[in-house]
N, C-alpha and C. Protein backbone atom coordinates (compact mmCIF):
# COMPACT_ATOMS: atom_id res chain seq x y z
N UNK A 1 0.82 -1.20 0.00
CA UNK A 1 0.00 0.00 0.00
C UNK A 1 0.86 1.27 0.00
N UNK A 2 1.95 1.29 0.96
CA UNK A 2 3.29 2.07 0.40
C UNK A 2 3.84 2.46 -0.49
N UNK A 3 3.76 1.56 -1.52
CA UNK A 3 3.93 1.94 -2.89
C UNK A 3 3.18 2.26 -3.88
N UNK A 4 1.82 2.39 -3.42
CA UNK A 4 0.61 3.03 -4.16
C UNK A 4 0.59 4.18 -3.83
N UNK A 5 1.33 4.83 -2.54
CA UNK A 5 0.65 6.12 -2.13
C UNK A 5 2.04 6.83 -2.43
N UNK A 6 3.16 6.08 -2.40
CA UNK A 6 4.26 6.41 -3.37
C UNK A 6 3.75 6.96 -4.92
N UNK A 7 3.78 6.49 -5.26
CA UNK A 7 3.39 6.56 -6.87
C UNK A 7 1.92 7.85 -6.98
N UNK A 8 0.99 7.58 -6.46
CA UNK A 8 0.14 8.45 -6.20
C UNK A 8 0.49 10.34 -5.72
N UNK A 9 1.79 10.11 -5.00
CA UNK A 9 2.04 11.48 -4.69
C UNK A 9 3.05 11.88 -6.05
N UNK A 10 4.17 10.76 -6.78
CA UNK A 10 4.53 11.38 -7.56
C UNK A 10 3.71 11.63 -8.79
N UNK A 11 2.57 11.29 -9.22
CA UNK A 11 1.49 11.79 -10.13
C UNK A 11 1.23 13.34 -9.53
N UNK A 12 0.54 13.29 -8.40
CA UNK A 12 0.38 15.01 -7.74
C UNK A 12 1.31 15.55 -7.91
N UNK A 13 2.89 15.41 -7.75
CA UNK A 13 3.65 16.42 -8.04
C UNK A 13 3.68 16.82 -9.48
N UNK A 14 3.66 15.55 -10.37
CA UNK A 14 3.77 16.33 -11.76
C UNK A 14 2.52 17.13 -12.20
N UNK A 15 1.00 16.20 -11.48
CA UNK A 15 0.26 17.55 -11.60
C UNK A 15 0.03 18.99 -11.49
N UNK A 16 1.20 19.05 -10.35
CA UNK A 16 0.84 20.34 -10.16
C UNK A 16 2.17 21.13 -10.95
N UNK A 17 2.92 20.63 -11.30
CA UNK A 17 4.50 20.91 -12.41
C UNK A 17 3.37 20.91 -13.59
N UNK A 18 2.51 20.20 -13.92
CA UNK A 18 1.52 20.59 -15.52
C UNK A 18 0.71 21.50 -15.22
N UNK A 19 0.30 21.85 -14.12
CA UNK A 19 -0.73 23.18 -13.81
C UNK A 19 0.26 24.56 -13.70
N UNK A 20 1.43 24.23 -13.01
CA UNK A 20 2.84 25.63 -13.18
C UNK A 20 2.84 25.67 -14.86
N UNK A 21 3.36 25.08 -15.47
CA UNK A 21 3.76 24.57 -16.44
C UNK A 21 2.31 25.64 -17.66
N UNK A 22 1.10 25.52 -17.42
CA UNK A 22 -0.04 25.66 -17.84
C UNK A 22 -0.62 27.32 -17.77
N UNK A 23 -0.23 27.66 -16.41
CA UNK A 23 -0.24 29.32 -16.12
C UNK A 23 0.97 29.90 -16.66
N UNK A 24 2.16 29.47 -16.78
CA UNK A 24 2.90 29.85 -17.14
C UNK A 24 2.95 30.32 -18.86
N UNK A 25 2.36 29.32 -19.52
CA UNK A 25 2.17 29.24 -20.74
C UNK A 25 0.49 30.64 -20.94
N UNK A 26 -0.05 30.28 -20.51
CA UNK A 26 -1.21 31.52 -20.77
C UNK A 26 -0.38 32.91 -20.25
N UNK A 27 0.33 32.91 -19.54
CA UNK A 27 0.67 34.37 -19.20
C UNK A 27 1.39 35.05 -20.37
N UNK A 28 1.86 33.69 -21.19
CA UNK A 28 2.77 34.03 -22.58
C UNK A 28 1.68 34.57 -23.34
N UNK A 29 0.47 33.45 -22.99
CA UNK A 29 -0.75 33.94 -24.30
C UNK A 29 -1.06 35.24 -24.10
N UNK A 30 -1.16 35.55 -22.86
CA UNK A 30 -1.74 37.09 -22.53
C UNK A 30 -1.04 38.34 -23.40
N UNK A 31 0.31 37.98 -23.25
CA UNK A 31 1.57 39.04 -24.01
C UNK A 31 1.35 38.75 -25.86
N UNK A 32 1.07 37.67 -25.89
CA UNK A 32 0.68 37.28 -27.21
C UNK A 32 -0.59 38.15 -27.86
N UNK A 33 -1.62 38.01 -27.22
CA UNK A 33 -2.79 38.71 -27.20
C UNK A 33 -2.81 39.90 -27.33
N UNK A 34 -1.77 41.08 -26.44
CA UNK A 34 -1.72 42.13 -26.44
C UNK A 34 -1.00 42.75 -27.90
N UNK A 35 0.30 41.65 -28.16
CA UNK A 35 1.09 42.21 -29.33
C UNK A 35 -0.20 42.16 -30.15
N UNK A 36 -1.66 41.25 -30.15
CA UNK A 36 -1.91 41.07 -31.97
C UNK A 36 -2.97 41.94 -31.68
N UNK A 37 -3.60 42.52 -30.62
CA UNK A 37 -4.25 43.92 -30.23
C UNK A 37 -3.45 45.20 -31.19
N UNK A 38 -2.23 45.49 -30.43
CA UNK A 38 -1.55 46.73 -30.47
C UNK A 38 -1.25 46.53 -32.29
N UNK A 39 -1.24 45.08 -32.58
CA UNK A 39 -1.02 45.24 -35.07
C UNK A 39 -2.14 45.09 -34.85
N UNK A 40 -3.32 44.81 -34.51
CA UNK A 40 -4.90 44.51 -35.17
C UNK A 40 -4.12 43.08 -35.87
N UNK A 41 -3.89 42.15 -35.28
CA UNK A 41 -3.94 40.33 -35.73
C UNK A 41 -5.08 40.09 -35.58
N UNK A 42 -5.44 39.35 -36.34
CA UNK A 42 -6.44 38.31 -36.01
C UNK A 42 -6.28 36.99 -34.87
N UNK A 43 -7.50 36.66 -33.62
CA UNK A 43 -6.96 36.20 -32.72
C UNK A 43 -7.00 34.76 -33.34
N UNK A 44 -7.65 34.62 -34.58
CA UNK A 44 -7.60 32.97 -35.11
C UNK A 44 -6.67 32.79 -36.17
N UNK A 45 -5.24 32.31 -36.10
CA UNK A 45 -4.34 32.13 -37.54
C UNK A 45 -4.80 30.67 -37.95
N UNK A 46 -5.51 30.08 -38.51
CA UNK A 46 -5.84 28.98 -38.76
C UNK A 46 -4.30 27.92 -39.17
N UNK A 47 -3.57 28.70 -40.03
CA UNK A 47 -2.30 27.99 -40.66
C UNK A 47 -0.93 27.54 -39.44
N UNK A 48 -1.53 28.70 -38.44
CA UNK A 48 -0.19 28.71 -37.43
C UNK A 48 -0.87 27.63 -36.29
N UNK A 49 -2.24 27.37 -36.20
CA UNK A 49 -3.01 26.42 -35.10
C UNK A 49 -2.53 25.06 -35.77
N UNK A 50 -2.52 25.11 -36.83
CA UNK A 50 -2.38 23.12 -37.72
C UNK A 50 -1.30 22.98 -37.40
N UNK A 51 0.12 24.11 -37.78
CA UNK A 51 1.11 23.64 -37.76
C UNK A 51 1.20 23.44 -35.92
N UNK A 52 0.80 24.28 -35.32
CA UNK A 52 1.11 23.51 -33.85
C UNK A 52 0.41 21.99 -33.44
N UNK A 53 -0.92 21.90 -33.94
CA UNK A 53 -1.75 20.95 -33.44
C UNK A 53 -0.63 19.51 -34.48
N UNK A 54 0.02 19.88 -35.27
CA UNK A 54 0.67 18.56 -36.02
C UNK A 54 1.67 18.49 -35.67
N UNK A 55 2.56 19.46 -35.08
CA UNK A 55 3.70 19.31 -34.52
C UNK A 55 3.87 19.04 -32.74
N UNK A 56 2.54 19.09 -31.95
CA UNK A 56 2.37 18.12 -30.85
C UNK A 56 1.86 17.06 -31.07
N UNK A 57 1.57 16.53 -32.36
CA UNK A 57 0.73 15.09 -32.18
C UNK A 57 2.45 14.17 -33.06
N UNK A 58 2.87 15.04 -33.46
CA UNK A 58 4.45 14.23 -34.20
C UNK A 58 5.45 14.10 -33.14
N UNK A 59 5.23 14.75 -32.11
CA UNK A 59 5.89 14.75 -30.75
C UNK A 59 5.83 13.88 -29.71
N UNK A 60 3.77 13.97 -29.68
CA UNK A 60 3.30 13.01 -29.29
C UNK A 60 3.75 11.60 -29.39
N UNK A 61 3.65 11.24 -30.27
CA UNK A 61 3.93 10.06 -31.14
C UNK A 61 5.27 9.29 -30.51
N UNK A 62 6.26 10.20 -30.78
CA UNK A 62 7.16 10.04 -30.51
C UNK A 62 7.67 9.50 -28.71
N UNK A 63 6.69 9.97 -28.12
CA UNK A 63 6.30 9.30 -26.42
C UNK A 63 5.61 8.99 -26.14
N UNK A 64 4.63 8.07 -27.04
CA UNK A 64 3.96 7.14 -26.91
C UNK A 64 2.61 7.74 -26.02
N UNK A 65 2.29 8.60 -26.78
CA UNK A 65 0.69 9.46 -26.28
C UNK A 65 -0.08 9.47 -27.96
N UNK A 66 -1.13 8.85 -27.52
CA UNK A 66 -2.36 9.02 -29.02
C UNK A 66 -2.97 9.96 -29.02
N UNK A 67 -2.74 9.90 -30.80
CA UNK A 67 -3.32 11.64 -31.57
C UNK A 67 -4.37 12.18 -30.95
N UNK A 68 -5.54 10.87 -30.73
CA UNK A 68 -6.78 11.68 -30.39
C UNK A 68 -6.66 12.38 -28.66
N UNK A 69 -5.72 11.59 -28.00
CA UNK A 69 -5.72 12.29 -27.29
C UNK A 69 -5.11 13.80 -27.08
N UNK A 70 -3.92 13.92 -27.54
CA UNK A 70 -3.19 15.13 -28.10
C UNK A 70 -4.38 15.99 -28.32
N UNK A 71 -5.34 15.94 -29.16
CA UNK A 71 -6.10 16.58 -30.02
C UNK A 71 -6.71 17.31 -29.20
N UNK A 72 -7.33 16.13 -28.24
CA UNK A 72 -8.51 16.91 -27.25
C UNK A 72 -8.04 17.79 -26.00
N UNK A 73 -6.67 17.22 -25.61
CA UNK A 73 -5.99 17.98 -24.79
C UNK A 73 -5.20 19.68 -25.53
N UNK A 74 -5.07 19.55 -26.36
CA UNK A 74 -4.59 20.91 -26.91
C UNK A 74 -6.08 21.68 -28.06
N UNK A 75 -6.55 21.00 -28.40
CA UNK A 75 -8.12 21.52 -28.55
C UNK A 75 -8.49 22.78 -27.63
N UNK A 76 -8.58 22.16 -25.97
CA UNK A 76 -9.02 22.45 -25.09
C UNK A 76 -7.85 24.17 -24.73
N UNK A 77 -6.51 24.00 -24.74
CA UNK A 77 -5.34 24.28 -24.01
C UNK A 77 -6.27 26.08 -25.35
N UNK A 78 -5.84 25.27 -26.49
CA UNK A 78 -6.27 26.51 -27.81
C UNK A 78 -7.71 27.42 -27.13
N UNK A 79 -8.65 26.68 -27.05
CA UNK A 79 -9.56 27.54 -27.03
C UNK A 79 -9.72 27.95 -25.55
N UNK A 80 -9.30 27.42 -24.70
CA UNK A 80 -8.62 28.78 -23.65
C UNK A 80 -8.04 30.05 -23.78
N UNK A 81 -6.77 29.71 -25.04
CA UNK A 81 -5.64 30.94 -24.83
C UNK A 81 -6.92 31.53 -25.50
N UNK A 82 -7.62 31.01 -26.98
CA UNK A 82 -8.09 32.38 -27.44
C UNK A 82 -9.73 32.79 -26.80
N UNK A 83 -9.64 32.26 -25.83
CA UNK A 83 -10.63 33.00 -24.77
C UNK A 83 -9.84 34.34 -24.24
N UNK A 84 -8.91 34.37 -23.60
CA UNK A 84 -7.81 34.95 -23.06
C UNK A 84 -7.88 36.34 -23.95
N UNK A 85 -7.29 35.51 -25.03
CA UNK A 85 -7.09 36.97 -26.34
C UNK A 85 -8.44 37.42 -26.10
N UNK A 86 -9.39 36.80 -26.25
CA UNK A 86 -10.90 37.81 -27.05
C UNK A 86 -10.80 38.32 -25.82
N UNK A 87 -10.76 38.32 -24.56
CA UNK A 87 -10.63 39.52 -23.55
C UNK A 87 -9.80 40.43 -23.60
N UNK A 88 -8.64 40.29 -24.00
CA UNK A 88 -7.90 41.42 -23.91
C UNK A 88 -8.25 42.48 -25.30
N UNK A 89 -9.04 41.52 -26.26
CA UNK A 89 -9.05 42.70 -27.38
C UNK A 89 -10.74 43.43 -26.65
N UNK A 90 -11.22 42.83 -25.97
CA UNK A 90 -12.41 43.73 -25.69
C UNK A 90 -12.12 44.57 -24.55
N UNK A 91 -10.73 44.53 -24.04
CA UNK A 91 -10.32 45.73 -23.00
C UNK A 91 -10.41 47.11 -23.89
């Protein structure tokens, strides 16, 4: 049982290293958001979302995590940041 609650706490630590890991990355989106405010970007590049969404699932791959999952996990990660953006352009 020692070694379940072993293993169990090192899952929580990396959870919470993927939740650091996760704020850290939106605070980038935030600065991101502001640069495509201050040119008038558009907050959707459709060409620059594929090449990321294909270059974490070729990554993926590579450590033995499936596409569909990739998909739904950065699906999700995307339409956060550009939640993020559409607030800062309605500041």
């Amino acid at each position: 049982m020692q070694e379940l609650e072993t293993l169990r706490s090192q899952i929580d630590s990396i959870d919470q290293q993927l939740l650091d890991l996760l704020a850290e990355r939106f605070l980038l989106v935030k600065q991101v958001g502001a640069f495509k405010k201050m040119h008038q970007i558009t907050l959707l590049q459709p060409n620059r979302w594929q090449q990321v969404l294909e270059s974490k699932i070729a990554y993926g791959q590579t450590v033995g995590i499936e596409e569909e999952f990739i998909k739904t996990v950065w699906n999700a990660i995307h339409e956060y940041a550009l939640q993020i953006e559409y607030h800062i352009q309605e500041d």
